[in-house]
PDB file of N, CA and C in Angstrom:
ATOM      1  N   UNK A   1      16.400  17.660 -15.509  1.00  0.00           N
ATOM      2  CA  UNK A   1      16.778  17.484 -14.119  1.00  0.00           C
ATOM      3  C   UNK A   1      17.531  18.690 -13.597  1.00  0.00           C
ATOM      4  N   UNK A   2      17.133  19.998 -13.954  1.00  0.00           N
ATOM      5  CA  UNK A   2      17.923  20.964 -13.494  1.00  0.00           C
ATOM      6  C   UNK A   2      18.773  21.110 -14.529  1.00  0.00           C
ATOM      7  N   UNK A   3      18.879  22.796 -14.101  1.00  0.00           N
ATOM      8  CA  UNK A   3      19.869  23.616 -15.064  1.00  0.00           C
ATOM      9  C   UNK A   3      21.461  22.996 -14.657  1.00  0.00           C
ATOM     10  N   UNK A   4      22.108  22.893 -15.812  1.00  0.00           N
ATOM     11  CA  UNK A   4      23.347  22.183 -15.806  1.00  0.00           C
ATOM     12  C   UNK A   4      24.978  23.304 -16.010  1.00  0.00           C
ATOM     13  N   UNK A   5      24.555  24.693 -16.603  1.00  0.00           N
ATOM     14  CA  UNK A   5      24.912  25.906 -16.252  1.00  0.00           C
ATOM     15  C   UNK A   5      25.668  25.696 -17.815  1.00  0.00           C
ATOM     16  N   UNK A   6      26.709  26.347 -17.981  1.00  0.00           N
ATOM     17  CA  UNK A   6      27.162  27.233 -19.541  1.00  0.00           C
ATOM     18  C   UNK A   6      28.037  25.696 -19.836  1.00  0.00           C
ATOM     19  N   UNK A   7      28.701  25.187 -18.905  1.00  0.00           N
ATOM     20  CA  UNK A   7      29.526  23.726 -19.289  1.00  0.00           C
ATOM     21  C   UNK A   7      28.804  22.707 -19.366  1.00  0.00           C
ATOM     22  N   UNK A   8      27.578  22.669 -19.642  1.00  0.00           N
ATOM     23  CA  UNK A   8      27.182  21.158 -19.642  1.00  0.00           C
ATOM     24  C   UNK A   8      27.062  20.663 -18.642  1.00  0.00           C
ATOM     25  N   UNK A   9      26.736  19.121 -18.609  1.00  0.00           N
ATOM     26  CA  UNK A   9      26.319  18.255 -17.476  1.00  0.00           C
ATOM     27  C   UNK A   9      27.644  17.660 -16.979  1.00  0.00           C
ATOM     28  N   UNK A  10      28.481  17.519 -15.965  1.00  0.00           N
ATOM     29  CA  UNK A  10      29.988  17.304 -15.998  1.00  0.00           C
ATOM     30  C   UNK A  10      29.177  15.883 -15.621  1.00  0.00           C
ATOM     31  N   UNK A  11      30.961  14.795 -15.140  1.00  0.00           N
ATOM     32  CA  UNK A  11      30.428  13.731 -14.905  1.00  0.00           C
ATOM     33  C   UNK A  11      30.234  13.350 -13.033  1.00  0.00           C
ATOM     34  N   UNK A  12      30.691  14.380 -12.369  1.00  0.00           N
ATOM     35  CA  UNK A  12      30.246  14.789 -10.912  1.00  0.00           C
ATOM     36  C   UNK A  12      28.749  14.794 -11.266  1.00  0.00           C
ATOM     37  N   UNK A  13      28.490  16.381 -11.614  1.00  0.00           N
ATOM     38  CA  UNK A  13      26.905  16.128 -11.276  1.00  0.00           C
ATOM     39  C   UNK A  13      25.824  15.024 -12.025  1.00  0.00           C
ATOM     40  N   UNK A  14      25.817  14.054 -13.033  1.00  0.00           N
ATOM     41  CA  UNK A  14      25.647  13.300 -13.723  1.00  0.00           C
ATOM     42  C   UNK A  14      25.615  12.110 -12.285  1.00  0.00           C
ATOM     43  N   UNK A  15      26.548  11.486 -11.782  1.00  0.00           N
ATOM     44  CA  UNK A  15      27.191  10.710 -10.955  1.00  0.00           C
ATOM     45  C   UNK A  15      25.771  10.881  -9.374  1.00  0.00           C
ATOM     46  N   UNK A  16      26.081  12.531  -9.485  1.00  0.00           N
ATOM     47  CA  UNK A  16      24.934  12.656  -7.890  1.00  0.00           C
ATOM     48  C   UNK A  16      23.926  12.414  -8.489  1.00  0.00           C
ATOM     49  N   UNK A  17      23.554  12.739  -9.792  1.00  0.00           N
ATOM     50  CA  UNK A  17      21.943  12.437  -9.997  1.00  0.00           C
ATOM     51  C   UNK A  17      21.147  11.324 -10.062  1.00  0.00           C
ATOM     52  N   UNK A  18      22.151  10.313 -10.662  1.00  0.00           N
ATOM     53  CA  UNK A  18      22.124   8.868 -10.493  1.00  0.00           C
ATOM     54  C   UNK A  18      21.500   8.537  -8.819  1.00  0.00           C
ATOM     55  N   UNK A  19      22.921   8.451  -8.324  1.00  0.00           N
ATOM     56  CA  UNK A  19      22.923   8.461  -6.498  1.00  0.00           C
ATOM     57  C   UNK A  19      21.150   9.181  -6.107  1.00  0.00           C
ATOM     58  N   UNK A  20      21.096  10.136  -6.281  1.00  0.00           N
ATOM     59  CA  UNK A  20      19.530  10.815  -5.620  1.00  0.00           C
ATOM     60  C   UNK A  20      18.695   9.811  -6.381  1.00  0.00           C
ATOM     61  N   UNK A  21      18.522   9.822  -7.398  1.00  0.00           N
ATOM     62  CA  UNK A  21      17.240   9.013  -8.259  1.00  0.00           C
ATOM     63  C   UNK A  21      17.204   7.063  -7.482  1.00  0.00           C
ATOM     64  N   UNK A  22      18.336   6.838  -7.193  1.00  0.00           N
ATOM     65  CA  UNK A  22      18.939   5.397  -6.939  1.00  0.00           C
ATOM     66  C   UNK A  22      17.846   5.788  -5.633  1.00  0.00           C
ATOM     67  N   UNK A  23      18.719   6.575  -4.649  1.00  0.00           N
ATOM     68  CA  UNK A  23      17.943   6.718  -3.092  1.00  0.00           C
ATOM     69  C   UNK A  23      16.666   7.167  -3.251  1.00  0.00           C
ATOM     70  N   UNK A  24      16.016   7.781  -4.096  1.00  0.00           N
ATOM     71  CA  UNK A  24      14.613   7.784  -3.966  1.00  0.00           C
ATOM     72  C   UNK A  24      13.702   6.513  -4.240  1.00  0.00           C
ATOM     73  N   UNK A  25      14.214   5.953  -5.187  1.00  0.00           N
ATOM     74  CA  UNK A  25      13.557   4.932  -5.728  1.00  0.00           C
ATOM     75  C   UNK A  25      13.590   4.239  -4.337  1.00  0.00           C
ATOM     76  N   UNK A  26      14.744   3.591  -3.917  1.00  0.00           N
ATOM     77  CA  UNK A  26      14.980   2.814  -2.418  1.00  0.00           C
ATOM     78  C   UNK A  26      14.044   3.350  -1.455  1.00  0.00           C
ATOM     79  N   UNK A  27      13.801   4.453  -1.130  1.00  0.00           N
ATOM     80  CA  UNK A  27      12.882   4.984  -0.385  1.00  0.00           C
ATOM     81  C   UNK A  27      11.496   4.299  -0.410  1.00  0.00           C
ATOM     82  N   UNK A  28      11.079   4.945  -2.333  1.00  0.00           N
ATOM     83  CA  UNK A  28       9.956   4.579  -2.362  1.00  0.00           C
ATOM     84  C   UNK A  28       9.553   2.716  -2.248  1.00  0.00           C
ATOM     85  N   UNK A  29      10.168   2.114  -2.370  1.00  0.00           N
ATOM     86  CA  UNK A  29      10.527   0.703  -2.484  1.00  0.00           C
ATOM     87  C   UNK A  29      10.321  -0.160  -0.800  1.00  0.00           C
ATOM     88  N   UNK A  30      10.976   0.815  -0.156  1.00  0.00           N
ATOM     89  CA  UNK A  30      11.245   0.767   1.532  1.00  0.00           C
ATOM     90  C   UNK A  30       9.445   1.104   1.920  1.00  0.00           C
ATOM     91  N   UNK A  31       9.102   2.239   1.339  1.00  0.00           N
ATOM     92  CA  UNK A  31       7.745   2.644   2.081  1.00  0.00           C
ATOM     93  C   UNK A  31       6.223   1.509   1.527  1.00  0.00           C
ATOM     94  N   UNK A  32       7.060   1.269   0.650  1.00  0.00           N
ATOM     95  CA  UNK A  32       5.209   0.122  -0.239  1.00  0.00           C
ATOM     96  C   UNK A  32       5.972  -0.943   0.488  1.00  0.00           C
ATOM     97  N   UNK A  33       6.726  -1.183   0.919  1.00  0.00           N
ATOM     98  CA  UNK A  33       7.196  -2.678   1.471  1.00  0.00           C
ATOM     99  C   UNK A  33       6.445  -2.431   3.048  1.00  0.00           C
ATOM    100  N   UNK A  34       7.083  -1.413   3.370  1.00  0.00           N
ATOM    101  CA  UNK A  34       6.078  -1.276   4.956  1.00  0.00           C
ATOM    102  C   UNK A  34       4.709  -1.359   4.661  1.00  0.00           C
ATOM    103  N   UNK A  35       4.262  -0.183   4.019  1.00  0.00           N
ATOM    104  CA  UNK A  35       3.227  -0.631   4.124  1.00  0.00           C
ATOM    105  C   UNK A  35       1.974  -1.744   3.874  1.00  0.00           C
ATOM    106  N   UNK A  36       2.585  -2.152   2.837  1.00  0.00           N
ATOM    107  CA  UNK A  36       2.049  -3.809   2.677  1.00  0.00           C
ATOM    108  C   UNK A  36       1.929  -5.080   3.935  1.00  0.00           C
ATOM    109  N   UNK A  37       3.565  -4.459   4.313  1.00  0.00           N
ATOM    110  CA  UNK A  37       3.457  -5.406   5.627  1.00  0.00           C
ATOM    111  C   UNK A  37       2.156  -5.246   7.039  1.00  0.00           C
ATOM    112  N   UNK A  38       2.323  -3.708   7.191  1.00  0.00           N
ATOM    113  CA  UNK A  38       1.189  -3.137   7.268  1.00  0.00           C
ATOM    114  C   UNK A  38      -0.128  -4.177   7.342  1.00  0.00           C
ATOM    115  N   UNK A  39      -0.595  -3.475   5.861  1.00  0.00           N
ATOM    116  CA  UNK A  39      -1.639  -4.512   5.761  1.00  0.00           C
ATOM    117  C   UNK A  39      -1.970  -5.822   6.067  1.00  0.00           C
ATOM    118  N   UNK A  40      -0.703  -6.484   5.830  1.00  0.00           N
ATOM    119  CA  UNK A  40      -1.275  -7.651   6.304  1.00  0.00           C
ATOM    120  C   UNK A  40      -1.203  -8.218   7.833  1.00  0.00           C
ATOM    121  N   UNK A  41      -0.857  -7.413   8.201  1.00  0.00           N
ATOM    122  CA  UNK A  41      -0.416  -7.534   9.657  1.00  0.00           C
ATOM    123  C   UNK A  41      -2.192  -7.235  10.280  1.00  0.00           C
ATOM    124  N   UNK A  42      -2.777  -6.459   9.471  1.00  0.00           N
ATOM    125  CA  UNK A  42      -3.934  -5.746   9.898  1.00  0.00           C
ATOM    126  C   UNK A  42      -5.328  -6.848   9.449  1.00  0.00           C
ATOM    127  N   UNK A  43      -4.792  -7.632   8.414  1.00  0.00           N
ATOM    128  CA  UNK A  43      -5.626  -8.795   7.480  1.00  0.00           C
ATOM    129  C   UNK A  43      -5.674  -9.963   8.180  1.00  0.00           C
ATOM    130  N   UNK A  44      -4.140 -10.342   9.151  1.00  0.00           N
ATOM    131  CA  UNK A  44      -4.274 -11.894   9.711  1.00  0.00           C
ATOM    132  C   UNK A  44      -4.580 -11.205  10.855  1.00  0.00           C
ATOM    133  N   UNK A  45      -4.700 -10.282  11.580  1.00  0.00           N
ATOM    134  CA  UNK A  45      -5.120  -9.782  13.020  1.00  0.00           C
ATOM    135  C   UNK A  45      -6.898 -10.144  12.892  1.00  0.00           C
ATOM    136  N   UNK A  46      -6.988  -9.276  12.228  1.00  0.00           N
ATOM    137  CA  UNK A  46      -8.883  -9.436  11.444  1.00  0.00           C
ATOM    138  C   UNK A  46      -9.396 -11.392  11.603  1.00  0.00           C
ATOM    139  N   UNK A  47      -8.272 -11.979  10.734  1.00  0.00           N
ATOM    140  CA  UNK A  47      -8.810 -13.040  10.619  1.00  0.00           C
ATOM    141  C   UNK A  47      -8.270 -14.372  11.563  1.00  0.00           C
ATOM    142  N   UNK A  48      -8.335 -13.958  12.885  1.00  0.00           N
ATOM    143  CA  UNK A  48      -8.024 -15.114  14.050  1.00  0.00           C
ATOM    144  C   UNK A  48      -8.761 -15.703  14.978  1.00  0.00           C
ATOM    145  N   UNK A  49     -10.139 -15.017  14.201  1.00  0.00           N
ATOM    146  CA  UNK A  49     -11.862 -14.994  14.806  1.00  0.00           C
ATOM    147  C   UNK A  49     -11.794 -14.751  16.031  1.00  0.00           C
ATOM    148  N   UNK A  50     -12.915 -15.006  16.907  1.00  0.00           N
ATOM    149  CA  UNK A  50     -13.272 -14.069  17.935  1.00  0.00           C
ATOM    150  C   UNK A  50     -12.287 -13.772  19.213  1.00  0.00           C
ATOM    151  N   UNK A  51     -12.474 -12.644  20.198  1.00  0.00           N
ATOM    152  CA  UNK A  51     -11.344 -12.537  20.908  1.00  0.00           C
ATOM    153  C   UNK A  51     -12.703 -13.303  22.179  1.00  0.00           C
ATOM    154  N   UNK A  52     -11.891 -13.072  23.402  1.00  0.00           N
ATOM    155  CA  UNK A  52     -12.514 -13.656  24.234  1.00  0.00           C
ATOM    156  C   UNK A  52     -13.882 -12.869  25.197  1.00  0.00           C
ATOM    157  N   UNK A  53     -13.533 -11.382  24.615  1.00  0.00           N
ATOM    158  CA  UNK A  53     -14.573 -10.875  25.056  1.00  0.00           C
ATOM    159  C   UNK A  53     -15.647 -10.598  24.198  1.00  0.00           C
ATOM    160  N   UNK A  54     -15.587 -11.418  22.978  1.00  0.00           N
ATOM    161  CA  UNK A  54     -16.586 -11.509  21.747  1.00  0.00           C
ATOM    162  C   UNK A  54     -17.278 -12.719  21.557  1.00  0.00           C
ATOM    163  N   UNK A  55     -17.175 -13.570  23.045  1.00  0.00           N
ATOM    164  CA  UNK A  55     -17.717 -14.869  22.936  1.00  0.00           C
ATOM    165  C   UNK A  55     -16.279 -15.908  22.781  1.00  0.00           C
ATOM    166  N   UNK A  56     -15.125 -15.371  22.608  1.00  0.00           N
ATOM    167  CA  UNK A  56     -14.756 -16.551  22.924  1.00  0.00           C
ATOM    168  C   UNK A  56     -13.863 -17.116  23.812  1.00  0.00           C
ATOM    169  N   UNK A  57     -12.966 -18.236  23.477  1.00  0.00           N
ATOM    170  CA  UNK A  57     -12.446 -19.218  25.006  1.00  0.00           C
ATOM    171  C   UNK A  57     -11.655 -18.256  25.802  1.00  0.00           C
ATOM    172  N   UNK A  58     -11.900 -18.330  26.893  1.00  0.00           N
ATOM    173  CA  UNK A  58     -11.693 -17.406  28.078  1.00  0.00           C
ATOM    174  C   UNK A  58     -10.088 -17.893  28.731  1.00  0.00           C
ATOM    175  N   UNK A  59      -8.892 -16.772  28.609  1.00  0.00           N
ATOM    176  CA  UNK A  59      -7.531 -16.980  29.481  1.00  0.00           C
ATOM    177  C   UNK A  59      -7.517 -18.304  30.559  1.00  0.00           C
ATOM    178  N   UNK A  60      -6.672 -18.739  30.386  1.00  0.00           N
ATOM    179  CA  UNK A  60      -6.390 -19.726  31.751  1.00  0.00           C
ATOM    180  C   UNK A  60      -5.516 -18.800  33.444  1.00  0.00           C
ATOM    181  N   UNK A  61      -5.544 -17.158  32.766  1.00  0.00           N
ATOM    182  CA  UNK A  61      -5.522 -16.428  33.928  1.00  0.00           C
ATOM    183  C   UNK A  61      -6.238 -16.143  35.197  1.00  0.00           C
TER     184      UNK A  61
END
């Protein structure tokens, strides 16, 4: 994880690396959650059968 220099890994930088690895993971965690939602947002839209200009029941507008 990167050069740690002539002293070793102290327990500061040890501490941030944690913290970055923690927030990436959250990131990546945050982005498959959207996009899943995503999907299905795109799956029950698909499946509410026809709209009204595809044949079906016509607005009471």
């Amino acid at each position: 994880l990167g050069n740690w220099g002539e002293g070793g890994a102290t327990l500061l930088a040890q501490g941030s690396t944690i913290v970055q690895i923690v927030i990436a993971l959250v990131l990546v965690g945050l982005s498959l959650s959207i996009a899943y939602m995503g999907i299905s947002n795109i799956r029950s839209a698909r499946d509410t059968g026809a709209v009204a200009a595809d044949g079906g029941k016509p607005s009471d507008d």
